[in-house]
N, C-alpha and C. Protein backbone atom coordinates (compact mmCIF):
# COMPACT_ATOMS: atom_id res chain seq x y z
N UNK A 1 108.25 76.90 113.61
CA UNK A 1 109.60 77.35 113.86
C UNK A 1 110.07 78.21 112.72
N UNK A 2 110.84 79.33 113.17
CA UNK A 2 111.15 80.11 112.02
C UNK A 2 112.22 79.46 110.92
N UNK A 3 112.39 79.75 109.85
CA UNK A 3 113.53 79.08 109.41
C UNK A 3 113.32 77.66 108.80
N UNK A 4 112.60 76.90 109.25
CA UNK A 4 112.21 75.65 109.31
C UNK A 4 111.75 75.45 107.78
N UNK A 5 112.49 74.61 106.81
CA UNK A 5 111.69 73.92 105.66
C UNK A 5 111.42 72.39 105.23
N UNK A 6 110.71 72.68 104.63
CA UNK A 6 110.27 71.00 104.32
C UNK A 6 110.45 70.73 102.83
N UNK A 7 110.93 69.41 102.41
CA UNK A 7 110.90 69.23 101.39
C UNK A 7 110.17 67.86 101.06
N UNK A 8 109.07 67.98 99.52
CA UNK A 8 108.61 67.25 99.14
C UNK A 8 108.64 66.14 98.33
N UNK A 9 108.86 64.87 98.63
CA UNK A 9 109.26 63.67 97.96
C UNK A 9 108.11 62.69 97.32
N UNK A 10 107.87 62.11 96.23
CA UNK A 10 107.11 61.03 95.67
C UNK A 10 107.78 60.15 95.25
N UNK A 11 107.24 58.80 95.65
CA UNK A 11 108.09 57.43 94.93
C UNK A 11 107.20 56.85 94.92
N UNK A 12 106.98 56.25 92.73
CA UNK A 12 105.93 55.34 92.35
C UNK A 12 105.97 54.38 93.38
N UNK A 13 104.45 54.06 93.18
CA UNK A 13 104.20 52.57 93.87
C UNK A 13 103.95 51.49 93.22
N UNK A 14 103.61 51.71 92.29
CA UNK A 14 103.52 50.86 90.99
C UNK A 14 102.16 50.08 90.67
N UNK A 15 101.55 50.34 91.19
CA UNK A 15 99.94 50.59 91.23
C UNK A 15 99.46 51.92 90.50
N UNK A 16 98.49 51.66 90.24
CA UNK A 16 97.43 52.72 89.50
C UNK A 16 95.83 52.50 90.45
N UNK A 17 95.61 53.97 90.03
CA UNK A 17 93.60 53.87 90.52
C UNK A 17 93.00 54.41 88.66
N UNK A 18 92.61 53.39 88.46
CA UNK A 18 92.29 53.26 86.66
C UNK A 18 93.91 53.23 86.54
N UNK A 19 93.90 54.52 85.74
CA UNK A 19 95.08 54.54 84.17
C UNK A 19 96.24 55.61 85.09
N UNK A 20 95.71 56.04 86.71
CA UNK A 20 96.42 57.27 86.93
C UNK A 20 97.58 56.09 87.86
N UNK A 21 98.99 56.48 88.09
CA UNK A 21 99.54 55.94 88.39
C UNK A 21 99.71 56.66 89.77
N UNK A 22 100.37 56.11 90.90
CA UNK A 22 99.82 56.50 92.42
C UNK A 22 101.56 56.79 92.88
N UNK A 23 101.56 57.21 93.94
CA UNK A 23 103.08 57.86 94.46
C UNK A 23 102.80 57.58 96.06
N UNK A 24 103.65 57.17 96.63
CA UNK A 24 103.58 57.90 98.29
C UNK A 24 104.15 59.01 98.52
N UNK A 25 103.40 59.88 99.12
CA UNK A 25 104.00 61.07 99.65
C UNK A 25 104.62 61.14 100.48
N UNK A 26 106.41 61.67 100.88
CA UNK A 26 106.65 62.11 101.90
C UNK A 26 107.13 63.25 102.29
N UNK A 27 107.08 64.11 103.69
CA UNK A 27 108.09 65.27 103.77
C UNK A 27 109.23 64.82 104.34
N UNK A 28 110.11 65.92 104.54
CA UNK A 28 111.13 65.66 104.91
C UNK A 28 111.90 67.29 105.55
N UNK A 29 111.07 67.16 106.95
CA UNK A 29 111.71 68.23 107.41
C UNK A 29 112.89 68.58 107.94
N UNK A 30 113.67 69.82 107.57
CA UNK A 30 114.86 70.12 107.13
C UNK A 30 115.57 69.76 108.92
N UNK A 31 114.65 70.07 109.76
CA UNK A 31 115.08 70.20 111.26
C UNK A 31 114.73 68.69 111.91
N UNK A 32 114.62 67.73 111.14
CA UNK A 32 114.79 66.40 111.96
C UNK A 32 115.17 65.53 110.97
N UNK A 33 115.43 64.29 111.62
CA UNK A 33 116.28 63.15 111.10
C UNK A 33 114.96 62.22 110.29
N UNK A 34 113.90 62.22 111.14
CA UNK A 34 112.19 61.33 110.56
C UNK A 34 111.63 62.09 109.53
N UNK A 35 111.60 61.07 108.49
CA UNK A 35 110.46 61.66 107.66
C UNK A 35 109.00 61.75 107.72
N UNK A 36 108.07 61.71 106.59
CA UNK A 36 106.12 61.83 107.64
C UNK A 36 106.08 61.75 106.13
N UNK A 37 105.13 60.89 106.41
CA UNK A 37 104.40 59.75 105.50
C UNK A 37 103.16 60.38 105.67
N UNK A 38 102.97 61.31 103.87
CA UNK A 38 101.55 62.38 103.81
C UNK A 38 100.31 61.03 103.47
N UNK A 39 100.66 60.42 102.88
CA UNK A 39 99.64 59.28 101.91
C UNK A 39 100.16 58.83 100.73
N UNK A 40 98.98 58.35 99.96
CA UNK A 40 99.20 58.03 98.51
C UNK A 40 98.09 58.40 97.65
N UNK A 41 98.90 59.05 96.60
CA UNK A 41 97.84 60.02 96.06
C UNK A 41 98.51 59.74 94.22
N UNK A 42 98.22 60.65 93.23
CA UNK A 42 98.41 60.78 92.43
C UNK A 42 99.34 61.63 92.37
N UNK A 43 100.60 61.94 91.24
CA UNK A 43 101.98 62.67 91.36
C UNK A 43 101.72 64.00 91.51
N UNK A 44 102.42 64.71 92.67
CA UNK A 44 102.21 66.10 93.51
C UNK A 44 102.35 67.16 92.46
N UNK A 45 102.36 68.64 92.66
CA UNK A 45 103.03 69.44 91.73
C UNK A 45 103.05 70.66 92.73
N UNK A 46 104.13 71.15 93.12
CA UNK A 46 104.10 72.45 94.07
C UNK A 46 103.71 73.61 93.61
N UNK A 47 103.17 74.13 94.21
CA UNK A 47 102.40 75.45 94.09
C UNK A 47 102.81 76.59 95.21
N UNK A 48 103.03 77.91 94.43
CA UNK A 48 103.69 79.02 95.15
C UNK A 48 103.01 79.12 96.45
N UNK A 49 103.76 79.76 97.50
CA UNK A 49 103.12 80.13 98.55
C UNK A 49 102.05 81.70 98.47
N UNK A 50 102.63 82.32 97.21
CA UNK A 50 101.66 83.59 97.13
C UNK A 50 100.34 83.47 97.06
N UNK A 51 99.70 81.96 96.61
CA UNK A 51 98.57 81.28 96.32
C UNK A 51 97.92 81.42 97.67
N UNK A 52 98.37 80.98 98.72
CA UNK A 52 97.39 80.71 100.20
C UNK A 52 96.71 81.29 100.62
N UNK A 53 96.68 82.90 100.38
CA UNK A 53 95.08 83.66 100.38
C UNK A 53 94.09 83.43 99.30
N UNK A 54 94.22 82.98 98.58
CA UNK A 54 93.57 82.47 98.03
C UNK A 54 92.86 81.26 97.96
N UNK A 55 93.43 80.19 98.30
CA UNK A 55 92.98 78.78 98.47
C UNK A 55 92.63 78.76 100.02
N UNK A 56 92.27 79.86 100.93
CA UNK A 56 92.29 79.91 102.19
C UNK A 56 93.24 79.02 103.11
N UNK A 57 94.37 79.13 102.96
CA UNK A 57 95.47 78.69 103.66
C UNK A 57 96.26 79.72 104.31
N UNK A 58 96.42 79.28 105.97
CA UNK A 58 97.20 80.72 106.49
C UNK A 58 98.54 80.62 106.13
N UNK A 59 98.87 81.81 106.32
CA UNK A 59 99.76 82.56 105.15
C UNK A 59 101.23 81.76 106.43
N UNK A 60 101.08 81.06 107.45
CA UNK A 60 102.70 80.43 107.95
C UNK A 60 102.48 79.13 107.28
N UNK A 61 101.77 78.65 106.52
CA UNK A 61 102.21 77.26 105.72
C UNK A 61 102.90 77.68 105.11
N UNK A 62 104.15 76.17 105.00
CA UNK A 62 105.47 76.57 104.67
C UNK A 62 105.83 75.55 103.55
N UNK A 63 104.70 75.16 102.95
CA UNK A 63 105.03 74.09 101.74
C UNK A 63 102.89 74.47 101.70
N UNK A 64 103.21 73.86 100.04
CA UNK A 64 101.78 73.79 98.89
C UNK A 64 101.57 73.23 98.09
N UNK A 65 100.94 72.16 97.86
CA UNK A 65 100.86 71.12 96.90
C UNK A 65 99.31 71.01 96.17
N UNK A 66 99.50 70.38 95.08
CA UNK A 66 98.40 69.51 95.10
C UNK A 66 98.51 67.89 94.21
N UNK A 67 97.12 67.22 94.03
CA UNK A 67 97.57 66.22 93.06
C UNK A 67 96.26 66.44 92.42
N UNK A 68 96.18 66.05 90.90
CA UNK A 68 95.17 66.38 89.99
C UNK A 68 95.13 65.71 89.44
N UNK A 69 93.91 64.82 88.47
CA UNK A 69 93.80 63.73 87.75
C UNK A 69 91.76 64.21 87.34
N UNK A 70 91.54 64.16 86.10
CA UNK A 70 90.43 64.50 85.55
C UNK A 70 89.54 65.49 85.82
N UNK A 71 90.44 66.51 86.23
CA UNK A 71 89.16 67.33 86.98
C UNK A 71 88.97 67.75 88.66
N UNK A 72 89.65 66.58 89.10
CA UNK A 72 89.02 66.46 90.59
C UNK A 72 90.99 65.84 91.80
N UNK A 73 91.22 66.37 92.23
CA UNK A 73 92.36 65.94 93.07
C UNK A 73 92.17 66.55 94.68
N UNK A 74 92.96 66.62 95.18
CA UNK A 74 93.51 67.01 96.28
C UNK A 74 94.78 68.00 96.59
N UNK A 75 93.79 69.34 97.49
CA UNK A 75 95.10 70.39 97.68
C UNK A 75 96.16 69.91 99.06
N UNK A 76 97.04 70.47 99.59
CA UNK A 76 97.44 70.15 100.72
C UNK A 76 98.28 71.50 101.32
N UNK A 77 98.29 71.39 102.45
CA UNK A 77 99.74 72.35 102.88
C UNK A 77 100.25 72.02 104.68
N UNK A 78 101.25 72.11 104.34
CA UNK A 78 102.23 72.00 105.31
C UNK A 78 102.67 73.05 106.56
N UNK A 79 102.14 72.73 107.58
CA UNK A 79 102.50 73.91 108.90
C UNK A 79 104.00 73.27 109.78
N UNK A 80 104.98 74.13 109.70
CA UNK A 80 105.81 73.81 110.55
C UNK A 80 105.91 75.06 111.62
N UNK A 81 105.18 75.53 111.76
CA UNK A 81 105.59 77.51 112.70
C UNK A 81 105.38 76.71 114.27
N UNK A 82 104.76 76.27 114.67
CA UNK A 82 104.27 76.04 115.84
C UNK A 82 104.46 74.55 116.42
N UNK A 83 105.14 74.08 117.16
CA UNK A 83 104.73 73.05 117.69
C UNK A 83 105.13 72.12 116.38
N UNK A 84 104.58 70.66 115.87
CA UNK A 84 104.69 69.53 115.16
C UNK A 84 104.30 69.53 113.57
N UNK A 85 105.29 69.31 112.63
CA UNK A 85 104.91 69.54 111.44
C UNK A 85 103.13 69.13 111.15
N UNK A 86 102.68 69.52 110.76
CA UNK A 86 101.38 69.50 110.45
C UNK A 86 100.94 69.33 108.81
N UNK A 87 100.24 68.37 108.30
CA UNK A 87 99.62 68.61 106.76
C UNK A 87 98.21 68.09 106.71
N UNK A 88 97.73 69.12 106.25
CA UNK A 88 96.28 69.62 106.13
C UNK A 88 95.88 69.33 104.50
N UNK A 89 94.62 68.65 104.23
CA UNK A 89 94.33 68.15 102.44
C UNK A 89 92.94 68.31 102.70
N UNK A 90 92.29 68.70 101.90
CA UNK A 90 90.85 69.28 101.06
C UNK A 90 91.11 68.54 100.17
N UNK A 91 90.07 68.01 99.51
CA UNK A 91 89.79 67.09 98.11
C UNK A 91 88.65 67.50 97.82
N UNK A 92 89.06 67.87 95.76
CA UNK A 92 87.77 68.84 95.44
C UNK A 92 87.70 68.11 94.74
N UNK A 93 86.58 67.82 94.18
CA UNK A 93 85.66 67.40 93.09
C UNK A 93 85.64 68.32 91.63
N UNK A 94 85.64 67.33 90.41
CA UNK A 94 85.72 68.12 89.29
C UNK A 94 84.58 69.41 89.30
N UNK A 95 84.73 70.66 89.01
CA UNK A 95 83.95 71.38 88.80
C UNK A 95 83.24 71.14 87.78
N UNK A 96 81.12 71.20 87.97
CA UNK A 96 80.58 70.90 86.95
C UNK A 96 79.55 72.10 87.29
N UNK A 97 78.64 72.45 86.36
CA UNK A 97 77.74 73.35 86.52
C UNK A 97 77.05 73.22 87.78
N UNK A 98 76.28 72.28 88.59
CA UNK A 98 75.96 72.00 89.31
C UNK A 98 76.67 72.01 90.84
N UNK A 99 77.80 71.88 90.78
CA UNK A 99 78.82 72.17 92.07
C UNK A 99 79.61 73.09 92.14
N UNK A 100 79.91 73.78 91.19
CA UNK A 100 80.73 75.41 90.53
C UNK A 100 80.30 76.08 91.87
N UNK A 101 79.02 76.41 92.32
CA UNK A 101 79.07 78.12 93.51
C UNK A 101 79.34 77.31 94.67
N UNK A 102 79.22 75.73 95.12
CA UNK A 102 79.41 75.70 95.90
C UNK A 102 80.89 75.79 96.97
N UNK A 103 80.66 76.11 98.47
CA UNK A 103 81.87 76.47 98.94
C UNK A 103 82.96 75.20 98.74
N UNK A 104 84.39 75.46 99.20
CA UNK A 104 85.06 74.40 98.79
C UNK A 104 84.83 73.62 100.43
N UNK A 105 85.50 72.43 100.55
CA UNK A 105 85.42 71.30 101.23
C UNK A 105 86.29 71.99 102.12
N UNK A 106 86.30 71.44 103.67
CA UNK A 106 86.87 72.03 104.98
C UNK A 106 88.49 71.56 104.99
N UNK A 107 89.52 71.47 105.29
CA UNK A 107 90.63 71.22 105.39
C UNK A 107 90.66 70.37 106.18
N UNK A 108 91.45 69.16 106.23
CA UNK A 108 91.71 68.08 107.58
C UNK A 108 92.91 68.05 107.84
N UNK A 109 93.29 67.68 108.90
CA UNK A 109 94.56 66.99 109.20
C UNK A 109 94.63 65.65 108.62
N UNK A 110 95.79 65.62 108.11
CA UNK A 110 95.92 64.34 107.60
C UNK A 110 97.25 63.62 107.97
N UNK A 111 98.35 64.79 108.56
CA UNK A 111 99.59 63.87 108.78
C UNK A 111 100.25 64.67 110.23
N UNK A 112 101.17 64.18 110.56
CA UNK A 112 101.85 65.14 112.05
C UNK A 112 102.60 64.47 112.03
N UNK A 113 103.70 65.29 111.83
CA UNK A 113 105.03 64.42 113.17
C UNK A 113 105.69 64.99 114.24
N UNK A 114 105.56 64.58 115.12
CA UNK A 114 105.73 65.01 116.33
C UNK A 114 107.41 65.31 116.74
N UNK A 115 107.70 66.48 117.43
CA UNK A 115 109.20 67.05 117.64
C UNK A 115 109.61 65.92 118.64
C-alpha cells in the first residue's frame, strides 16, 4: 500500500544467548490496530533504505534492519506494497576466509500479518 509505514519496536526479555542479551521484535503498522511479532533476536539497528540494492532487497521494502553479535547476525526487511505486511530474514554467518566468496543465504519469510 502506498503511504503505508511501519515502525520498529524491541523489548528486553531478560534472557541472554551467552553474554548477548535477546529482545522481541515487533512491527507496528501505521494502517492497523495489530501488531506482528518478528521473533527474538539480539537488539535491532535500522538501516537506510538506499542499502536494498545492495543487500538484494526489492527496492518497495518499506523498513531494514538487522541484529549483529560477533560477527554473524541476521538481516531483515519489511514489505507492506501489496497485499499483508510481510518480513523476510537471511542470517549470515561471521565472515571468515573460507566463507568470504560465498553467495549470501536465500531470504525467508518469517512473519505476516494479514489485512
Amino acid at each position: 500500500m502506498t503511504g503505508r509505514t511501519v515502525r520498529l519496536k524491541a523489548f528486553p526479555t531478560g534472557r541472554t544467548n551467552g553474554e548477548v542479551p535477546l529482545f522481541t521484535l515487533y512491527l507496528y503498522p501505521t494502517s492497523q490496530a495489530d501488531s506482528l511479532l518478528v521473533g527474538e533476536d539480539t537488539e535491532p539497528s535500522l538501516l537506510e533504505l538506499d542499502q536494498a540494492p545492495r543487500l538484494q532487497i526489492p527496492l518497495s521494502a518499506v523498513l531494514l534492519f538487522q541484529t549483529y553479535h560477533a560477527g554473524a547476525g541476521s538481516q531483515y526487511y519489511v514489505r507492506a506494497d501489496q497485499g499483508p505486511v510481510r518480513v523476510y530474514r537471511r542470517r549470515l554467518e561471521e565472515a571468515t576466509p573460507d566463507n568470504e566468496a560465498r553467495t549470501r543465504p536465500a531470504w525467508q519469510m518469517v512473519a505476516q500479518l494479514d489485512e
